[in-house]
PDB file of N, CA and C in Angstrom:
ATOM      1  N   UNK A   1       1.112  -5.958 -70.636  1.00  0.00           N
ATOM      2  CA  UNK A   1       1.623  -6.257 -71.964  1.00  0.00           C
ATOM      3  C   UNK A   1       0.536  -6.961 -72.774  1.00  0.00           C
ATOM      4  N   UNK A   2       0.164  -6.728 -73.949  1.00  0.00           N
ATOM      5  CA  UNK A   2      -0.609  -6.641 -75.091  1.00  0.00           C
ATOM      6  C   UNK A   2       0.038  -8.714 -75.285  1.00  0.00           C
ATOM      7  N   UNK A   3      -1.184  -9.133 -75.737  1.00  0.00           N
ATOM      8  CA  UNK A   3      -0.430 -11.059 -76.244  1.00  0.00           C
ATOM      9  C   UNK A   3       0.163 -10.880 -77.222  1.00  0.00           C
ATOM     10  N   UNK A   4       0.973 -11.702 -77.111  1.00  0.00           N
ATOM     11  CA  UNK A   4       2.104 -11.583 -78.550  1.00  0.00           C
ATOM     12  C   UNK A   4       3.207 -11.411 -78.418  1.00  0.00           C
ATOM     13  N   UNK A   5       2.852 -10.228 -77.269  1.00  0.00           N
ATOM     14  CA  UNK A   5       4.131  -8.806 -77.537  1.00  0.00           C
ATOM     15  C   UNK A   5       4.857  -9.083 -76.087  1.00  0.00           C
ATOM     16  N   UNK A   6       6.390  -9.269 -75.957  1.00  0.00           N
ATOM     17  CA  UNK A   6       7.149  -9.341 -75.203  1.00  0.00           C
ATOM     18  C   UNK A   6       7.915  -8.637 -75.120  1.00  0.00           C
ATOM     19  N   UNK A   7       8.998  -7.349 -74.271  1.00  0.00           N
ATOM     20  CA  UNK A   7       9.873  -6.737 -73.540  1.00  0.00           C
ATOM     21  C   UNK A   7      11.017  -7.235 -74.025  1.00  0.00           C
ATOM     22  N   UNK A   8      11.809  -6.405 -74.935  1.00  0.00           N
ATOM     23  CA  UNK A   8      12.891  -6.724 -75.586  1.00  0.00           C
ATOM     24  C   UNK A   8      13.960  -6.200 -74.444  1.00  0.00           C
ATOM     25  N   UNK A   9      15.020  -6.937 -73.952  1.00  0.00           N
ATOM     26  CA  UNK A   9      15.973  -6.189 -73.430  1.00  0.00           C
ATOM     27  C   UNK A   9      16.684  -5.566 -73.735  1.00  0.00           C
ATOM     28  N   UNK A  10      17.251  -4.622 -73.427  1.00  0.00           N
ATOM     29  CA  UNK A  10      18.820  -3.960 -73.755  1.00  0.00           C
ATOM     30  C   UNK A  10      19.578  -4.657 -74.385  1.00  0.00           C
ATOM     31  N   UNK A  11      19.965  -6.286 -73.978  1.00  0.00           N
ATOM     32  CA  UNK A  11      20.743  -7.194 -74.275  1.00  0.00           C
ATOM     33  C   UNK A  11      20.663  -7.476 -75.638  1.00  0.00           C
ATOM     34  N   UNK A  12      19.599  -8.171 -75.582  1.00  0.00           N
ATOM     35  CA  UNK A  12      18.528  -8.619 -76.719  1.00  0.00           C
ATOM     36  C   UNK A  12      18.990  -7.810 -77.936  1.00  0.00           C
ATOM     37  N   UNK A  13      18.826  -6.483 -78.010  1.00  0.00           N
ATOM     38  CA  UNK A  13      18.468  -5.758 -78.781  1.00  0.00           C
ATOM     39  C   UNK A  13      20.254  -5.234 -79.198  1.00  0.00           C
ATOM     40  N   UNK A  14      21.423  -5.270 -78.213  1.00  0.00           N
ATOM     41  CA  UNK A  14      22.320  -4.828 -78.845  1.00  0.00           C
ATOM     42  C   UNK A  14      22.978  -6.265 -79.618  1.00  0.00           C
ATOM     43  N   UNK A  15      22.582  -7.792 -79.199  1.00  0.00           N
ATOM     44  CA  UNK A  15      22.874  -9.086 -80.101  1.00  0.00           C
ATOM     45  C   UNK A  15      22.032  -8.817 -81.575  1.00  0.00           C
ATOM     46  N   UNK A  16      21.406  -8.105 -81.301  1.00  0.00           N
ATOM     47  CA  UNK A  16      20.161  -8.146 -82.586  1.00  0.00           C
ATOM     48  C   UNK A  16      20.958  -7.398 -83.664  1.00  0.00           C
ATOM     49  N   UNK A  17      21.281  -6.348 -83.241  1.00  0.00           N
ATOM     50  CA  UNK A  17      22.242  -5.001 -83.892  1.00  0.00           C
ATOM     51  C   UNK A  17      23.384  -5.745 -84.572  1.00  0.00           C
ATOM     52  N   UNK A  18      23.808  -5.698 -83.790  1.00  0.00           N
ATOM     53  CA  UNK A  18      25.191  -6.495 -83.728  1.00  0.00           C
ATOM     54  C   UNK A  18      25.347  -7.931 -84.575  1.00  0.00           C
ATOM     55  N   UNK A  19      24.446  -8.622 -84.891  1.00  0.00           N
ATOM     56  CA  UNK A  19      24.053  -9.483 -85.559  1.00  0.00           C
ATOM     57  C   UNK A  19      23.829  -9.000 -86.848  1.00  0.00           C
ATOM     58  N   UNK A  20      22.723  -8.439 -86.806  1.00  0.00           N
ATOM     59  CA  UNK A  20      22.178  -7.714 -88.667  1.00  0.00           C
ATOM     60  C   UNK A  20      23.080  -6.880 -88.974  1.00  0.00           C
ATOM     61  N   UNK A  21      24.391  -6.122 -88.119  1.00  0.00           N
ATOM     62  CA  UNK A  21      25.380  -5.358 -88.920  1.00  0.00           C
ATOM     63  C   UNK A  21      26.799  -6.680 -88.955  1.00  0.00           C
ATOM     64  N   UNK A  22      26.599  -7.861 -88.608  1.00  0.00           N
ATOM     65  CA  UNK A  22      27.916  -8.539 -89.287  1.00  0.00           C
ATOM     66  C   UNK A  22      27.055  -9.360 -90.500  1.00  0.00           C
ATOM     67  N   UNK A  23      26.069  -9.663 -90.443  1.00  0.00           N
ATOM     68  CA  UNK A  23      25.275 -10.089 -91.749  1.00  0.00           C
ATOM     69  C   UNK A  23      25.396  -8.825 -92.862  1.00  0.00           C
ATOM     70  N   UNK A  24      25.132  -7.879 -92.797  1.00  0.00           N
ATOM     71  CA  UNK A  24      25.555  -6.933 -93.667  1.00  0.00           C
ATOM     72  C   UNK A  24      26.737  -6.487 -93.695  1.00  0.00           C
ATOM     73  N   UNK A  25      27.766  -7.335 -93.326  1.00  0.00           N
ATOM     74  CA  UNK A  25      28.880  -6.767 -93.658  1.00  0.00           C
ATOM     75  C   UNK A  25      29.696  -5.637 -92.650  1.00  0.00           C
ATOM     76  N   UNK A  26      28.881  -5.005 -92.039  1.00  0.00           N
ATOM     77  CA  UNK A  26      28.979  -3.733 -90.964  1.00  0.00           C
ATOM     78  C   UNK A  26      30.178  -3.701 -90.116  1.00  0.00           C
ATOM     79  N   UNK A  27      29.879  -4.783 -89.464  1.00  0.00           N
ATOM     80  CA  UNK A  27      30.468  -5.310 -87.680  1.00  0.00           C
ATOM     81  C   UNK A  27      31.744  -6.324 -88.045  1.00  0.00           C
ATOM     82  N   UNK A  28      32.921  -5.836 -87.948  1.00  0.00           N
ATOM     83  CA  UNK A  28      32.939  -4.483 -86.271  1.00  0.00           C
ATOM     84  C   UNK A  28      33.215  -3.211 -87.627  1.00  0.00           C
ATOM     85  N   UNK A  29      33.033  -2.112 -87.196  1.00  0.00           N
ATOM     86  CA  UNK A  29      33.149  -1.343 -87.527  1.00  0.00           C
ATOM     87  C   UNK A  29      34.654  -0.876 -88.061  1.00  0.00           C
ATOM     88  N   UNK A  30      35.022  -0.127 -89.376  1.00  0.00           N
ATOM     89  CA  UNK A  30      36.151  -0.128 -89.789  1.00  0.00           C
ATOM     90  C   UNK A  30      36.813   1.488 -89.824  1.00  0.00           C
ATOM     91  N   UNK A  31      35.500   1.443 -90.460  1.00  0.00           N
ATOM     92  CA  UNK A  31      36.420   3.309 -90.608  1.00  0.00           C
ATOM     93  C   UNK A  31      35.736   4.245 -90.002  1.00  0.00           C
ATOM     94  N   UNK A  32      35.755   5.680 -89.529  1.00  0.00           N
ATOM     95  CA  UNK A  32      35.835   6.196 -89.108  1.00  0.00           C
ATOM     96  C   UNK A  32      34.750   6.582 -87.494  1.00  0.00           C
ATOM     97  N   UNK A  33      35.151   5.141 -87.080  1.00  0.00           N
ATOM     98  CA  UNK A  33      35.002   4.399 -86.001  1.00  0.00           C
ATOM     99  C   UNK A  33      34.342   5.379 -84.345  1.00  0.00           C
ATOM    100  N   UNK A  34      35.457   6.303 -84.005  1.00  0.00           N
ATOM    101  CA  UNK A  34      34.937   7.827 -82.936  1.00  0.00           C
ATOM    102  C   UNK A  34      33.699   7.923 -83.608  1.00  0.00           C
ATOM    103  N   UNK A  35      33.658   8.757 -84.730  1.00  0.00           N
ATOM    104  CA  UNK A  35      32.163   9.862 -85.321  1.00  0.00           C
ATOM    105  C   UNK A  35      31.218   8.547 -85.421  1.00  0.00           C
ATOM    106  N   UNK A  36      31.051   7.376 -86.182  1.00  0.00           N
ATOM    107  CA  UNK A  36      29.919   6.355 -86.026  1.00  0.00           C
ATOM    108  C   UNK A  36      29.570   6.295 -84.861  1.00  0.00           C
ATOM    109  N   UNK A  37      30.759   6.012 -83.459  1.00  0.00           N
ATOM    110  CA  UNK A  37      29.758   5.085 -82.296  1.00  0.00           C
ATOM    111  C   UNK A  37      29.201   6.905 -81.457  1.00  0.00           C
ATOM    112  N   UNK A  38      30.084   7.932 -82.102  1.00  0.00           N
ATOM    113  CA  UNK A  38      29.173   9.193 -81.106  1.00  0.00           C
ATOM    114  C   UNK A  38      27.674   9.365 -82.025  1.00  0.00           C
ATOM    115  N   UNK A  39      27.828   9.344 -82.999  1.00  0.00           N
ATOM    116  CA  UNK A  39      26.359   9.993 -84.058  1.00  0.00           C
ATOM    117  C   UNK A  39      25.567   8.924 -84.052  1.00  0.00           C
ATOM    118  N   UNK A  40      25.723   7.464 -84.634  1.00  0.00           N
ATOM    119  CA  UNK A  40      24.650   6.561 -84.884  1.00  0.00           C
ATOM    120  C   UNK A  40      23.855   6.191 -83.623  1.00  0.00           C
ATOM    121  N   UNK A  41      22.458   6.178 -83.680  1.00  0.00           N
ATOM    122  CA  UNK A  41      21.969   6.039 -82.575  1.00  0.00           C
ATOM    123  C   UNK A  41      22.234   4.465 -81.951  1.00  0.00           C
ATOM    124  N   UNK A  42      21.579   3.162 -82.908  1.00  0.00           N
ATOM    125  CA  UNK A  42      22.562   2.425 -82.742  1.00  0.00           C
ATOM    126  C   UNK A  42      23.717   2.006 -81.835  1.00  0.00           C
ATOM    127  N   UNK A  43      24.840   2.650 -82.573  1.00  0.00           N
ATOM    128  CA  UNK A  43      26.161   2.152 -81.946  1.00  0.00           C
ATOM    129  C   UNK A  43      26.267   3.463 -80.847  1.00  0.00           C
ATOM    130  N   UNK A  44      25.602   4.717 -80.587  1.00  0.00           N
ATOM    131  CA  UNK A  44      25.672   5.141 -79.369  1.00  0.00           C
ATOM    132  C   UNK A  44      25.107   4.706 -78.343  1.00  0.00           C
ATOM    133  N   UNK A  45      24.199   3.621 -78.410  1.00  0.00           N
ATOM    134  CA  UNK A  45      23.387   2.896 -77.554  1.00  0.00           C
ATOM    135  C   UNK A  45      23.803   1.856 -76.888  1.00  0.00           C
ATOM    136  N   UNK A  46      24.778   1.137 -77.747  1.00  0.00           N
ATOM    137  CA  UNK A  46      25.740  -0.399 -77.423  1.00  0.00           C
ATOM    138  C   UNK A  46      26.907   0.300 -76.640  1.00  0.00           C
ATOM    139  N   UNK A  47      27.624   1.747 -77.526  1.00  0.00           N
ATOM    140  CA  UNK A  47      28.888   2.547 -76.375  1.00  0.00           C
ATOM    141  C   UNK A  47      27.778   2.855 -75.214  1.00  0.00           C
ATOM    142  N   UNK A  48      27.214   3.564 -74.810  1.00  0.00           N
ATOM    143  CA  UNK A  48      26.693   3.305 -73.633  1.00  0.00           C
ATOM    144  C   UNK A  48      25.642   2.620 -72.596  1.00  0.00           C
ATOM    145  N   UNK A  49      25.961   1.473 -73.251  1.00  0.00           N
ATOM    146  CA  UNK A  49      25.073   0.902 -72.629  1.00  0.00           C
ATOM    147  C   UNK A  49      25.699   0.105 -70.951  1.00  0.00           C
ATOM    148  N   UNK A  50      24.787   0.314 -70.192  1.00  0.00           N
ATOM    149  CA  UNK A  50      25.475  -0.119 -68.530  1.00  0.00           C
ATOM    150  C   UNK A  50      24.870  -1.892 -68.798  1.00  0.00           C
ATOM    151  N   UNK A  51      26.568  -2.173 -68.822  1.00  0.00           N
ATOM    152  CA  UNK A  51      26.474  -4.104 -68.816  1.00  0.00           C
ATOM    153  C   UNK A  51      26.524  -4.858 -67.729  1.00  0.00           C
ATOM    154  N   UNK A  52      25.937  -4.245 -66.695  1.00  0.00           N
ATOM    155  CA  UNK A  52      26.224  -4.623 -64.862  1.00  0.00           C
ATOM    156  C   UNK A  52      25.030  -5.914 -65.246  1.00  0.00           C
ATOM    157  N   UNK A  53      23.995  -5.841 -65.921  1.00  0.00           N
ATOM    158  CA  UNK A  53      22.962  -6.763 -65.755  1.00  0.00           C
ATOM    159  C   UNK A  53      23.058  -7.486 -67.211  1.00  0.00           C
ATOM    160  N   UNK A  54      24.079  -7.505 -67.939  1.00  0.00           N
ATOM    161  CA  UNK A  54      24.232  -8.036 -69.055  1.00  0.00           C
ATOM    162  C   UNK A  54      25.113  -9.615 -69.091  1.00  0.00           C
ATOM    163  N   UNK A  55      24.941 -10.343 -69.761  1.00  0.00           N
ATOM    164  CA  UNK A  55      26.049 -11.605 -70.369  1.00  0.00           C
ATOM    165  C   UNK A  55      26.992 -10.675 -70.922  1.00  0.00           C
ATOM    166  N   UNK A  56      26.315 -10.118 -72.163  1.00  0.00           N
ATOM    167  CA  UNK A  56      27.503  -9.610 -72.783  1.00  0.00           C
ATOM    168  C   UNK A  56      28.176  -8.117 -72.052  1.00  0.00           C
ATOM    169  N   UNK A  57      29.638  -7.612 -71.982  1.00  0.00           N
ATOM    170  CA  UNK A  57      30.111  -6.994 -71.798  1.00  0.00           C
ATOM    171  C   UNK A  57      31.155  -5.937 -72.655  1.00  0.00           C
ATOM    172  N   UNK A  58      31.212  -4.814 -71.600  1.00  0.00           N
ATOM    173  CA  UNK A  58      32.356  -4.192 -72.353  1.00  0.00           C
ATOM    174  C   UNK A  58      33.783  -4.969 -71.266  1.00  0.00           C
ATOM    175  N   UNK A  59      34.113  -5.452 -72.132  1.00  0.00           N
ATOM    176  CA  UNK A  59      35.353  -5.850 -71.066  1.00  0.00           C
ATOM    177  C   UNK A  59      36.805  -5.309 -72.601  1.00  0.00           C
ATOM    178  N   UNK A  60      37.919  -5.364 -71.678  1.00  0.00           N
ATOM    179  CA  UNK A  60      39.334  -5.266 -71.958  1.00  0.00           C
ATOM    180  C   UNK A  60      39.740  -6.390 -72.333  1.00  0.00           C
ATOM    181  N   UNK A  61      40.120  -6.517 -73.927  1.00  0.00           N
ATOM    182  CA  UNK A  61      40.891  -7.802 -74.327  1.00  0.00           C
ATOM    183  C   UNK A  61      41.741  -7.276 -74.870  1.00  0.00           C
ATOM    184  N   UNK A  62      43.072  -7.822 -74.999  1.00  0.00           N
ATOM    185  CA  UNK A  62      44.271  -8.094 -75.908  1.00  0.00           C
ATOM    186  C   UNK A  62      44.159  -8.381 -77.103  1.00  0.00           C
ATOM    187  N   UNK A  63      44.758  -7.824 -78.071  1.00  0.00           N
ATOM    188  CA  UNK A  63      44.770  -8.255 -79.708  1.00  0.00           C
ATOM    189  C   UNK A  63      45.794  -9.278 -79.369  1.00  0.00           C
ATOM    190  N   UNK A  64      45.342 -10.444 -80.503  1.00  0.00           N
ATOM    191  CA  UNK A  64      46.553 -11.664 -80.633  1.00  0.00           C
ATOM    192  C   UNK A  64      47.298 -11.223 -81.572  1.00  0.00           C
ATOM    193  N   UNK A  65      48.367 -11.845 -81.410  1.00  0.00           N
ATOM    194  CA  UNK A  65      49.518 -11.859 -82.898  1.00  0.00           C
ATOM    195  C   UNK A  65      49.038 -12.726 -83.572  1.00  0.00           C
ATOM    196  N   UNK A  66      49.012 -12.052 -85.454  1.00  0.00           N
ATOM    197  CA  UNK A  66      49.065 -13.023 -85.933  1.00  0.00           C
ATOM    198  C   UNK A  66      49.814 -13.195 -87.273  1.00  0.00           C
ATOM    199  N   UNK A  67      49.501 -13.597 -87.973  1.00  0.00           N
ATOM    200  CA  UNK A  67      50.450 -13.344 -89.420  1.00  0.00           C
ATOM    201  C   UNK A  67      49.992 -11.723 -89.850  1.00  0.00           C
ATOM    202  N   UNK A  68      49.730 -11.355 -89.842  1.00  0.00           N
ATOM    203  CA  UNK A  68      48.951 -10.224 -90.497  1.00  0.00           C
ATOM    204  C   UNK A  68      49.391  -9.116 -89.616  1.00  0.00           C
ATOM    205  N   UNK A  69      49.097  -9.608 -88.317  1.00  0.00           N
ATOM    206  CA  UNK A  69      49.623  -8.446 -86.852  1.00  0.00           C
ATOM    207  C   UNK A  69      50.164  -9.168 -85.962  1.00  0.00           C
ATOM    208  N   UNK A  70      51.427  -8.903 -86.450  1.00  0.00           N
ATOM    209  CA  UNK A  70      52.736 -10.239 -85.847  1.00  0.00           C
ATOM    210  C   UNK A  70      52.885  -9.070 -84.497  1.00  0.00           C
ATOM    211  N   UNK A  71      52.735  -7.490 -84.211  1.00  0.00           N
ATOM    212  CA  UNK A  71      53.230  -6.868 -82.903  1.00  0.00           C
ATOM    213  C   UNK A  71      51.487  -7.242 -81.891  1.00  0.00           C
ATOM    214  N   UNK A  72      50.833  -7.693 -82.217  1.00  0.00           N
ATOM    215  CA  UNK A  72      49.154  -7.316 -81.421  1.00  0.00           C
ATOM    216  C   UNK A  72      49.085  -5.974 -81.069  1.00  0.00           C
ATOM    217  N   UNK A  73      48.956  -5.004 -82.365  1.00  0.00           N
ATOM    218  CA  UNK A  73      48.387  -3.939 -81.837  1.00  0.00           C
ATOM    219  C   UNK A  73      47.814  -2.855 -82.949  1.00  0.00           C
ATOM    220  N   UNK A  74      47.098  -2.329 -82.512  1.00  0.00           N
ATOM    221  CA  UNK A  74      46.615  -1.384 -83.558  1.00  0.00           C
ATOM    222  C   UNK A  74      46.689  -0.189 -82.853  1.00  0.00           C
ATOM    223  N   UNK A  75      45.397   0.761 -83.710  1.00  0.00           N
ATOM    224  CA  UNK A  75      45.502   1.845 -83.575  1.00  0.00           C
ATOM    225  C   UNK A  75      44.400   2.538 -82.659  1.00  0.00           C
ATOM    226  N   UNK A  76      44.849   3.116 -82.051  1.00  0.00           N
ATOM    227  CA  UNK A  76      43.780   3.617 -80.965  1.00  0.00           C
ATOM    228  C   UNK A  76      42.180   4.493 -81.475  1.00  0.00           C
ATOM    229  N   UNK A  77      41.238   3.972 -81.858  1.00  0.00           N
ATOM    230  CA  UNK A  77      40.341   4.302 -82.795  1.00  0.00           C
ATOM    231  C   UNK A  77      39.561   6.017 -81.894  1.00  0.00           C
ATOM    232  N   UNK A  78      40.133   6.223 -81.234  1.00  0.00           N
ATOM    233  CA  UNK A  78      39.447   7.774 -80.714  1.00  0.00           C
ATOM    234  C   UNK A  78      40.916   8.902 -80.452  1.00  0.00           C
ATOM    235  N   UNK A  79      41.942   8.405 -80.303  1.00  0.00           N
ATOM    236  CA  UNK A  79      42.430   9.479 -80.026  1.00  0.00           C
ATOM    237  C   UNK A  79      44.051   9.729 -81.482  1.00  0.00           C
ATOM    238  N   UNK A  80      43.719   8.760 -82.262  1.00  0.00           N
ATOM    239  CA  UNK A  80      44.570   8.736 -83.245  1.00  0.00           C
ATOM    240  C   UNK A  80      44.274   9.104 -84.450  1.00  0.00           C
ATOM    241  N   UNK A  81      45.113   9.588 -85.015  1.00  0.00           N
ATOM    242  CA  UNK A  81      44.647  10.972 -86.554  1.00  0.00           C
ATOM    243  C   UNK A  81      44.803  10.037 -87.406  1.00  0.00           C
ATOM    244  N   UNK A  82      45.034  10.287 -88.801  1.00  0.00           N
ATOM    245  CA  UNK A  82      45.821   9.971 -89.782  1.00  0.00           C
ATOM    246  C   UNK A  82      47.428  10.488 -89.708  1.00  0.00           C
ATOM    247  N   UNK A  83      47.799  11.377 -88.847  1.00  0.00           N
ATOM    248  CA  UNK A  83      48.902  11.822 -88.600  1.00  0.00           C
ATOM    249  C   UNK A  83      49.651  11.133 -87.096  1.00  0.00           C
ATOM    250  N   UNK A  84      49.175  11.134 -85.977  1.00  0.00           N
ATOM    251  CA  UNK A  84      49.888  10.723 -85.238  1.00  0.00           C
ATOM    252  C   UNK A  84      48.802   9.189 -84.699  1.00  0.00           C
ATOM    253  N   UNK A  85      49.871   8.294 -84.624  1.00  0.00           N
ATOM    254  CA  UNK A  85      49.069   6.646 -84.449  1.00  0.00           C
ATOM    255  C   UNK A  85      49.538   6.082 -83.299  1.00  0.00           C
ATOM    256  N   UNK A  86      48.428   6.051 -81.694  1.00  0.00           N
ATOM    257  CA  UNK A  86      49.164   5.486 -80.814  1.00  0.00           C
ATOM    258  C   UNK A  86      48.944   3.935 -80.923  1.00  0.00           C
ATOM    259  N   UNK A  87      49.571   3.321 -81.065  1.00  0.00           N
ATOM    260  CA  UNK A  87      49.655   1.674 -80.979  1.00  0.00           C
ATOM    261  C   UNK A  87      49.152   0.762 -79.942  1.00  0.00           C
ATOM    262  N   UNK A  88      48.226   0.301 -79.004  1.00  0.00           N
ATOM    263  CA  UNK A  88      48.359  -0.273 -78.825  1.00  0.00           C
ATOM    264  C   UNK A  88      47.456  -1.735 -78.028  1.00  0.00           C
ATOM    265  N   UNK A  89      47.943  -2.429 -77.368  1.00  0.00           N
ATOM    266  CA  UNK A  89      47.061  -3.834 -77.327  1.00  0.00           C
ATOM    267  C   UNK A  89      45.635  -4.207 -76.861  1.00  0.00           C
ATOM    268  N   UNK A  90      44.928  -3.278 -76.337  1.00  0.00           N
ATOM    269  CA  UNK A  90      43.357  -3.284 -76.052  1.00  0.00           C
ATOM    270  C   UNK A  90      42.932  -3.039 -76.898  1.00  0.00           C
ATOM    271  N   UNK A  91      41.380  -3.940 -76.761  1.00  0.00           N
ATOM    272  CA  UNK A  91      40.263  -3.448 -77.533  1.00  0.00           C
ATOM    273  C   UNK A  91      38.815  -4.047 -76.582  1.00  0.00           C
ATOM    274  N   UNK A  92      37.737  -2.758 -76.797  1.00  0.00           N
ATOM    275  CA  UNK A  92      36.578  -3.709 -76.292  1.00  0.00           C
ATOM    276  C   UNK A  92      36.342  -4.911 -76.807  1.00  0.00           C
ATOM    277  N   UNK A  93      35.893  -5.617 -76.006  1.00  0.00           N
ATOM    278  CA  UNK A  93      35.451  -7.203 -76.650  1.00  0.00           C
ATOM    279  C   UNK A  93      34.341  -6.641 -77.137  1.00  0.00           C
ATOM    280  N   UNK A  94      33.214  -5.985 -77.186  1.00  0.00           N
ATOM    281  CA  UNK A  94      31.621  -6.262 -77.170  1.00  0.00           C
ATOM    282  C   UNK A  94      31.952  -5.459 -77.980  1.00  0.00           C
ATOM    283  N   UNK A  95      32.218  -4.191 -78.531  1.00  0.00           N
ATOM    284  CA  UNK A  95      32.309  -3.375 -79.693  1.00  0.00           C
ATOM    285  C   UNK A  95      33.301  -3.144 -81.069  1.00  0.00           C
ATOM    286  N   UNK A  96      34.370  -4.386 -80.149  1.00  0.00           N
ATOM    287  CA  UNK A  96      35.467  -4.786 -81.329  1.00  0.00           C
ATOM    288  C   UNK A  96      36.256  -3.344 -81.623  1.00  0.00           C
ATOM    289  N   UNK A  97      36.374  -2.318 -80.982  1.00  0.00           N
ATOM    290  CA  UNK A  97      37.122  -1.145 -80.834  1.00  0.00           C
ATOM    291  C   UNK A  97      38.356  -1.175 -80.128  1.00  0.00           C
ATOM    292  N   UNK A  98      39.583  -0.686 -80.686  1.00  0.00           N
ATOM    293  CA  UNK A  98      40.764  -0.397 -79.992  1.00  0.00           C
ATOM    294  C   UNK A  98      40.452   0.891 -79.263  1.00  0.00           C
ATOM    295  N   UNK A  99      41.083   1.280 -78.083  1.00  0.00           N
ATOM    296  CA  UNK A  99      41.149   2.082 -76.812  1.00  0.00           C
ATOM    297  C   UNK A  99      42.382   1.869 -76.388  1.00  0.00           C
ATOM    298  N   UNK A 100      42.936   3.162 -76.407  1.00  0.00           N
ATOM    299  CA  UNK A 100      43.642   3.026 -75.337  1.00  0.00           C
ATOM    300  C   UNK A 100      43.348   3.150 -73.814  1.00  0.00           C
ATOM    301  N   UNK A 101      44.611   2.534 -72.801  1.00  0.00           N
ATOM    302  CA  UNK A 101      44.387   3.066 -71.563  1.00  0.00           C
ATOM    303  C   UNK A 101      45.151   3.932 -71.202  1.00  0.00           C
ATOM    304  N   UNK A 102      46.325   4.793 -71.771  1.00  0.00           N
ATOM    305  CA  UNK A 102      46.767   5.906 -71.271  1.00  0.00           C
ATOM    306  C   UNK A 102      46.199   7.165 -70.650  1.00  0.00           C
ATOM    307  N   UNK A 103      46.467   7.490 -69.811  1.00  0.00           N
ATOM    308  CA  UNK A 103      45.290   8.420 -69.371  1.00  0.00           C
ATOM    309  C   UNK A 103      46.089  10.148 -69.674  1.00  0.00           C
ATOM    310  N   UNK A 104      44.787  10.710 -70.125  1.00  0.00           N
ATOM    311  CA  UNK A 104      45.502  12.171 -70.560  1.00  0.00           C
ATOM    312  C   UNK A 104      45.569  13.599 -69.544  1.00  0.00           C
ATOM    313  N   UNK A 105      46.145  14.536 -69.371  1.00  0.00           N
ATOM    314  CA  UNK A 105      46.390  15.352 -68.635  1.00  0.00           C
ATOM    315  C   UNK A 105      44.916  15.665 -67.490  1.00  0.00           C
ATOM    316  N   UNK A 106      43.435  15.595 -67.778  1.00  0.00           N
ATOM    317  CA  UNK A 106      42.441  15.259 -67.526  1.00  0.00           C
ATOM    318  C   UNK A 106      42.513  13.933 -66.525  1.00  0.00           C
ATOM    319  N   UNK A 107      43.086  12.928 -66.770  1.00  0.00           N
ATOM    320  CA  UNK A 107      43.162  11.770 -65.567  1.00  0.00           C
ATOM    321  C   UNK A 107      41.987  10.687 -66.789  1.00  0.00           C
ATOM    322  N   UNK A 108      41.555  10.726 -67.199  1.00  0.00           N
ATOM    323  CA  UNK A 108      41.140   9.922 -68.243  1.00  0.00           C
ATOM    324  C   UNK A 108      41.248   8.925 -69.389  1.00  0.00           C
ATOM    325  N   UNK A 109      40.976   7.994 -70.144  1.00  0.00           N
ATOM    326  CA  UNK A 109      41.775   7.248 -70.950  1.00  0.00           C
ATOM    327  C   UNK A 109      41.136   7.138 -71.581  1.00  0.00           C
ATOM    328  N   UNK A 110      41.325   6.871 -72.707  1.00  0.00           N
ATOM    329  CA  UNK A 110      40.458   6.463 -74.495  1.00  0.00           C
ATOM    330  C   UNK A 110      39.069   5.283 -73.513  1.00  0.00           C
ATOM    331  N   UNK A 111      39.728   4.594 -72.927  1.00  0.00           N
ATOM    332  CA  UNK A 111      39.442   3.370 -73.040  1.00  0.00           C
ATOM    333  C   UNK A 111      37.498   4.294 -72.186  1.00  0.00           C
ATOM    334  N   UNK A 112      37.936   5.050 -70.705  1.00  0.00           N
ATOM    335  CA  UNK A 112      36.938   5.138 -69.691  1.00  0.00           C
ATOM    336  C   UNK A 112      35.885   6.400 -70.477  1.00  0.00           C
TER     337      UNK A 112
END
């Protein structure tokens, strides 16, 4: 390595992201949430990124109730239209995305 110049991690680099898109307003992501994290290189990099050697994670959290979302739940941001809306209480922590975990005829779930 060249002086100066230090080895950015994976980590590093998705706090960095993730940082300059809630300073701009970005993060978490609002609308049309599936097509951003498959196309942007970016946010396809943070969806797959392997967090086995990370602080930060994709882990499974619960939406809280609150005044605003008195049931804790939204809308499942990959497998829900504008026409049919499955409801409900997960979301990644690290990407701020609802998932479901229902799993579909495939054996699969929004969430995996």
């Amino acid at each position: 390595s060249e002086a100066g110049t230090e080895a950015v991690t994976e980590e590093e680099l998705i706090k960095k992201i993730i940082r300059e898109r809630k300073m701009g307003g970005y993060w978490p992501i609002k609308r049309n949430t599936a097509n951003k994290f498959a196309s942007d290189p970016e946010l396809k990099m943070i969806r797959l990124s392997d967090d086995s050697k990370m602080d930060i994670k994709h882990e499974m959290k619960k939406h809280e109730k609150t005044s605003t979302n008195t049931r804790g739940v939204a809308g499942c941001k990959l497998c829900c239209t504008g026409h049919s809306n499955r409801t409900v209480r997960t979301y990644c922590d690290l990407c701020k995305v609802t998932l479901c975990t229902k799993r579909n005829p495939e054996g699969l779930s929004c969430w995996e």
